[in-house]
Protein backbone atom coordinates (compact mmCIF):
# COMPACT_ATOMS: atom_id res chain seq x y z
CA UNK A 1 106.07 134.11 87.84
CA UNK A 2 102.59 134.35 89.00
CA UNK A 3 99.47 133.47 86.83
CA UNK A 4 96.49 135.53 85.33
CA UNK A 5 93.18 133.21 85.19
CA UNK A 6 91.32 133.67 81.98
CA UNK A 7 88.62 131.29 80.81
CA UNK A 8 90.21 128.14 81.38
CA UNK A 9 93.66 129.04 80.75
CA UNK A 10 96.62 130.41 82.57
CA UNK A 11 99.01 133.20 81.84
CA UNK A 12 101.99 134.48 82.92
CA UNK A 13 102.95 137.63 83.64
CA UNK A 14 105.88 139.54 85.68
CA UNK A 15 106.20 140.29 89.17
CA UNK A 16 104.35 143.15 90.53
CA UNK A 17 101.29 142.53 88.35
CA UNK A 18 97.99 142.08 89.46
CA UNK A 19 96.77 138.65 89.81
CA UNK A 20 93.41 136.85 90.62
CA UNK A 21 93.29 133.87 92.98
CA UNK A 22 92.55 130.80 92.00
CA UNK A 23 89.26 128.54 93.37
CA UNK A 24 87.03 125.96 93.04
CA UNK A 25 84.21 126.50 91.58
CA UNK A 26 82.09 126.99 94.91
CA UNK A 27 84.50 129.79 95.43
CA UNK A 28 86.65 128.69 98.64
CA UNK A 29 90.20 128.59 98.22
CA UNK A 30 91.72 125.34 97.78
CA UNK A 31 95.18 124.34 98.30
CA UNK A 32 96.33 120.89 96.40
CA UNK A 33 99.36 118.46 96.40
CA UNK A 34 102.04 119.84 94.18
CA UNK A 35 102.07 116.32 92.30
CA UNK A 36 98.40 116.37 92.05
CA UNK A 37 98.50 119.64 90.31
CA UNK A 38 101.40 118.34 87.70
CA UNK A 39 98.56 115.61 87.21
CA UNK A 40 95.87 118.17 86.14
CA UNK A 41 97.99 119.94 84.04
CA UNK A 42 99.17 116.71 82.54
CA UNK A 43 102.77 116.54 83.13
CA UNK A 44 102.58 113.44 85.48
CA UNK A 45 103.58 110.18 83.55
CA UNK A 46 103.72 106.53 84.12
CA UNK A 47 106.98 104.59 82.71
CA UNK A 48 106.52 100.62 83.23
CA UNK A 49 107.74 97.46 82.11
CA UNK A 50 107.54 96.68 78.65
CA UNK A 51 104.95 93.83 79.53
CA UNK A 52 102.11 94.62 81.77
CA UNK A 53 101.28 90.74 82.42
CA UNK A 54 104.41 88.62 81.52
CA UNK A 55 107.46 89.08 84.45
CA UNK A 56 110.43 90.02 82.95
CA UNK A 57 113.67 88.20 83.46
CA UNK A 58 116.89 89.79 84.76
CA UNK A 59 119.71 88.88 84.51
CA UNK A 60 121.94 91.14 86.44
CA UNK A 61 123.75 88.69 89.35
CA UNK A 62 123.93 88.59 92.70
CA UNK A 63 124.99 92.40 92.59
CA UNK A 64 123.88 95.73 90.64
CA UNK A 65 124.95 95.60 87.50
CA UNK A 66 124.81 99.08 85.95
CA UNK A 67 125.28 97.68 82.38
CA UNK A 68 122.09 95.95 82.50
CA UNK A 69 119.71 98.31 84.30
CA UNK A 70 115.97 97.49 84.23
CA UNK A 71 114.71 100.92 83.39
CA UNK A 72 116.65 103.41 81.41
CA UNK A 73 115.41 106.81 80.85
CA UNK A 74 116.96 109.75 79.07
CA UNK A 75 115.79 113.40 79.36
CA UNK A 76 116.24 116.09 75.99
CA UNK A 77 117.66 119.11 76.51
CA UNK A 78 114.33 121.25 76.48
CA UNK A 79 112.72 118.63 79.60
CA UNK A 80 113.10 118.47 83.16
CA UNK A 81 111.67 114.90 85.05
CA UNK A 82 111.20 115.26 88.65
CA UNK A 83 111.11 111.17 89.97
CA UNK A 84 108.24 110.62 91.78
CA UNK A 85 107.69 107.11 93.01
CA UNK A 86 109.33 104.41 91.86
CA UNK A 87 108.42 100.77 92.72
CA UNK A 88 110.32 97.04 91.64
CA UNK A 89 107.94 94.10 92.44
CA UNK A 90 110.13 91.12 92.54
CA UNK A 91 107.96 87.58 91.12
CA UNK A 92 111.10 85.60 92.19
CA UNK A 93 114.51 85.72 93.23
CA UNK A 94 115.85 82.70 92.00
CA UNK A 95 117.72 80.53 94.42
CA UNK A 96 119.81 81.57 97.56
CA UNK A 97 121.51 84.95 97.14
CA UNK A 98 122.22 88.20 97.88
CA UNK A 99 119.71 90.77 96.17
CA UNK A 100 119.70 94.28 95.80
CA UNK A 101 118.31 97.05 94.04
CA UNK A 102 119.10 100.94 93.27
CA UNK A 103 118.17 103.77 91.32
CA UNK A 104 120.84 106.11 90.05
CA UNK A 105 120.87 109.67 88.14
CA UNK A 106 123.44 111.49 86.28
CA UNK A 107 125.41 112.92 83.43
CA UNK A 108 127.28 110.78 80.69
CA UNK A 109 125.71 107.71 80.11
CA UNK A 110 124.20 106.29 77.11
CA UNK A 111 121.84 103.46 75.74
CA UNK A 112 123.18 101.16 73.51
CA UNK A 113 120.96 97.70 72.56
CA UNK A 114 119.46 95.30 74.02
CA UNK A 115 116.22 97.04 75.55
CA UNK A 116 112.43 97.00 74.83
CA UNK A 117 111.76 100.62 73.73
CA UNK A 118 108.61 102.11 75.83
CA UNK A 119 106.19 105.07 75.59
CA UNK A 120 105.28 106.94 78.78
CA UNK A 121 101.98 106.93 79.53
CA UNK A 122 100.00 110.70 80.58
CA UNK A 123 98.54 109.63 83.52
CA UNK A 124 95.77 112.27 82.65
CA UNK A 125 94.22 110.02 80.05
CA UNK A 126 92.98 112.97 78.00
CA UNK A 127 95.98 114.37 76.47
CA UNK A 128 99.07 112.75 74.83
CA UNK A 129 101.76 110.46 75.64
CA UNK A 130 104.70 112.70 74.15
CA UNK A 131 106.65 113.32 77.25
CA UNK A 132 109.71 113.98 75.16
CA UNK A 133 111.62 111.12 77.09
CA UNK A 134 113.75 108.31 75.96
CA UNK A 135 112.87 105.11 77.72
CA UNK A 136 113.58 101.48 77.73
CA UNK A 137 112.85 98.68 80.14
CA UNK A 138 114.22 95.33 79.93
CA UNK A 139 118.05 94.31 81.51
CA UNK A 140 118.69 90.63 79.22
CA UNK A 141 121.53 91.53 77.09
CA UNK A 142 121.54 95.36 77.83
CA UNK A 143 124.61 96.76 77.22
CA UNK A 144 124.60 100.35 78.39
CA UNK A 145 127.28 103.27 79.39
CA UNK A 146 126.82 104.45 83.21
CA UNK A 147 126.42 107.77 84.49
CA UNK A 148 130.25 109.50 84.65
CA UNK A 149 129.00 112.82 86.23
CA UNK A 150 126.47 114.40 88.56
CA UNK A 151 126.25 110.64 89.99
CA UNK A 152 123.46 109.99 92.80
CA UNK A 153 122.71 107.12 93.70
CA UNK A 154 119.41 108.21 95.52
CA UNK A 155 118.00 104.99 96.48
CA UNK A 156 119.43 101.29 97.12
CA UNK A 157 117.56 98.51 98.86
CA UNK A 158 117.62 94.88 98.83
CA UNK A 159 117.83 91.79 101.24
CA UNK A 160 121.04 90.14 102.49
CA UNK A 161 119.48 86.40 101.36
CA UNK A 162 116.87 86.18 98.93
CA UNK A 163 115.19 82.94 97.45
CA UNK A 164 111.76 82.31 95.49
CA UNK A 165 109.81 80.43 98.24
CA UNK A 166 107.80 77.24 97.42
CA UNK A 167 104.17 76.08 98.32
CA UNK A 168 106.48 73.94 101.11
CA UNK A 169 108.54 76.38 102.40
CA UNK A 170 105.98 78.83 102.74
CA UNK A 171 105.06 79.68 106.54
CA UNK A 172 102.76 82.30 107.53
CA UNK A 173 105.01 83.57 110.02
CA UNK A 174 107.92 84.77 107.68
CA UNK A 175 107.94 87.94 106.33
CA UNK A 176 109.89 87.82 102.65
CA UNK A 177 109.79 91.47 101.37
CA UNK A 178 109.23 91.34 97.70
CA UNK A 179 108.22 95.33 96.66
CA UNK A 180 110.21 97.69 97.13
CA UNK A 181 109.55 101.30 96.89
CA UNK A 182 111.26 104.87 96.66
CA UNK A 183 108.92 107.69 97.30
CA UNK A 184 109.56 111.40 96.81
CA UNK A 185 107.17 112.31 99.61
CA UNK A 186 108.88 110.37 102.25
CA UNK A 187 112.21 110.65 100.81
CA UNK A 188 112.58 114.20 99.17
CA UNK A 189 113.18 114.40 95.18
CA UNK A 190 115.51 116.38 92.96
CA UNK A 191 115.26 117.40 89.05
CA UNK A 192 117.01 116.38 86.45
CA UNK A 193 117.51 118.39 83.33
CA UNK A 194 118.72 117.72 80.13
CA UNK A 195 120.88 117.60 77.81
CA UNK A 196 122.41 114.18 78.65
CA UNK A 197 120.81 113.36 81.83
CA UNK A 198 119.90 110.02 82.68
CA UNK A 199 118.02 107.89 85.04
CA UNK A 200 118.53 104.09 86.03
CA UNK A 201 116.47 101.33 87.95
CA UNK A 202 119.27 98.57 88.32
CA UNK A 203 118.83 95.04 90.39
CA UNK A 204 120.98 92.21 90.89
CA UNK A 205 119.70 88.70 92.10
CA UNK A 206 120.68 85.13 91.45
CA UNK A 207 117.56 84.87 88.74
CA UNK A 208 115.71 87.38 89.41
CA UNK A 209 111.90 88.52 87.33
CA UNK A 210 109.68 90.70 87.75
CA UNK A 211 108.12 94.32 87.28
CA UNK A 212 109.25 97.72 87.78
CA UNK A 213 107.64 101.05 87.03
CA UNK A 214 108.35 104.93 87.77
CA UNK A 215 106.05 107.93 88.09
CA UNK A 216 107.69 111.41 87.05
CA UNK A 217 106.65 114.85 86.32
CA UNK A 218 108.23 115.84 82.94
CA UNK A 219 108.02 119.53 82.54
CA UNK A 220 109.30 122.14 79.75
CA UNK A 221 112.55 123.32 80.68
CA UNK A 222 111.39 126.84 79.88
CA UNK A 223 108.35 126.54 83.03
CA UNK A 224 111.55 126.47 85.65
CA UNK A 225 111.99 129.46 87.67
């Protein structure tokens, strides 16, 4: 559909219609990051862990656990969320143990207890934080349905050996990864669109805490083509 500017707002119309070009206000054209734009227009949120200062404590094992994910988001049937970045900073692993971590979409699954419930957060800080979504972060005592269709497990990660490092074991010539990050821009994205779509950030590590957080565009299912 293309766009009609006027005054400050934008309007559709059909193909075939006349349209003005858009500019800054110098008049050059100007062409801007796709996610940037969502940002302006206010459909770019931030979905975190339920406690911006305290680590939270996992308790997933050794392997993914997909009943205990650390982020569980759910979209409506009138949104679309586009994943944009998605980062897990690990504060400790625990002692000596495999660790690993994933994010997974589909069709299916369901939230049952155990979760912190969390708002989304416009990262345009004018305008509000109803993003439609159903989130929760936690993974304690989670117990949760996973995806049984449309599966995609779009990112996994991890180490082979992990262990929370002391003031003594500490060298500065290791290199212990401990953030680990999915980006669309280096690794292409994908949309999601409700009804009964899901998205979840699992981990498994022998005691693992920490933080993770997502960025997503969440548009009206009505502004796909």
């Amino acid at each position: 559909m293309a766009a009609i500017l006027k005054g400050k707002s934008i309007a559709r119309s059909g193909d075939g219609t006349d349209t003005y070009l858009r500019a800054v206000l110098s008049g050059e054209l100007s062409v801007a990051d796709y996610f940037f734009v969502q940002s302006l227009l206010g459909n770019m949120y931030y979905i975190g862990s339920a406690d911006v200062t305290t680590a939270t404590t996992w308790t997933a094992t050794a392997t993914v656990d997909i009943t205990k994910p650390i982020l569980f988001v759910g979209v409506p049937s009138n949104k679309v969320l586009i994943p944009v970045h998605i980062e897990v900073y690990m504060e400790a692993f625990g002692t000596n143990a495999q660790f690993e971590v994933q994010a997974v979409s589909g069709t299916g699954g369901s939230y049952t207890s155990g979760m912190t419930a969390i708002t989304p957060v416009n990262m345009r800080t004018d305008l509000s934080d109803n993003s439609g979504l159903t989130c929760y972060a936690g993974g304690n005592t989670t117990v949760t349905v996973g995806q049984t269709a449309k599966i995609n497990v779009f990112w996994r990660d991890g180490q082979q050996f992990a262990i929370t490092k002391t003031n003594g074991s500490a060298t500065a010539a290791a290199s212990d990864p401990n953030k680990f990050v999915w980006d669309a821009v280096l690794n292409n994205t994908f949309v999601m669109c409700g009804p009964d779509a899901q998205l979840q950030v699992n981990q498994g590590s022998q005691a693992g805490t920490g933080f993770v957080k997502l960025i997503a565009v969440v548009l009206n299912k009505t502004d796909l083509p």
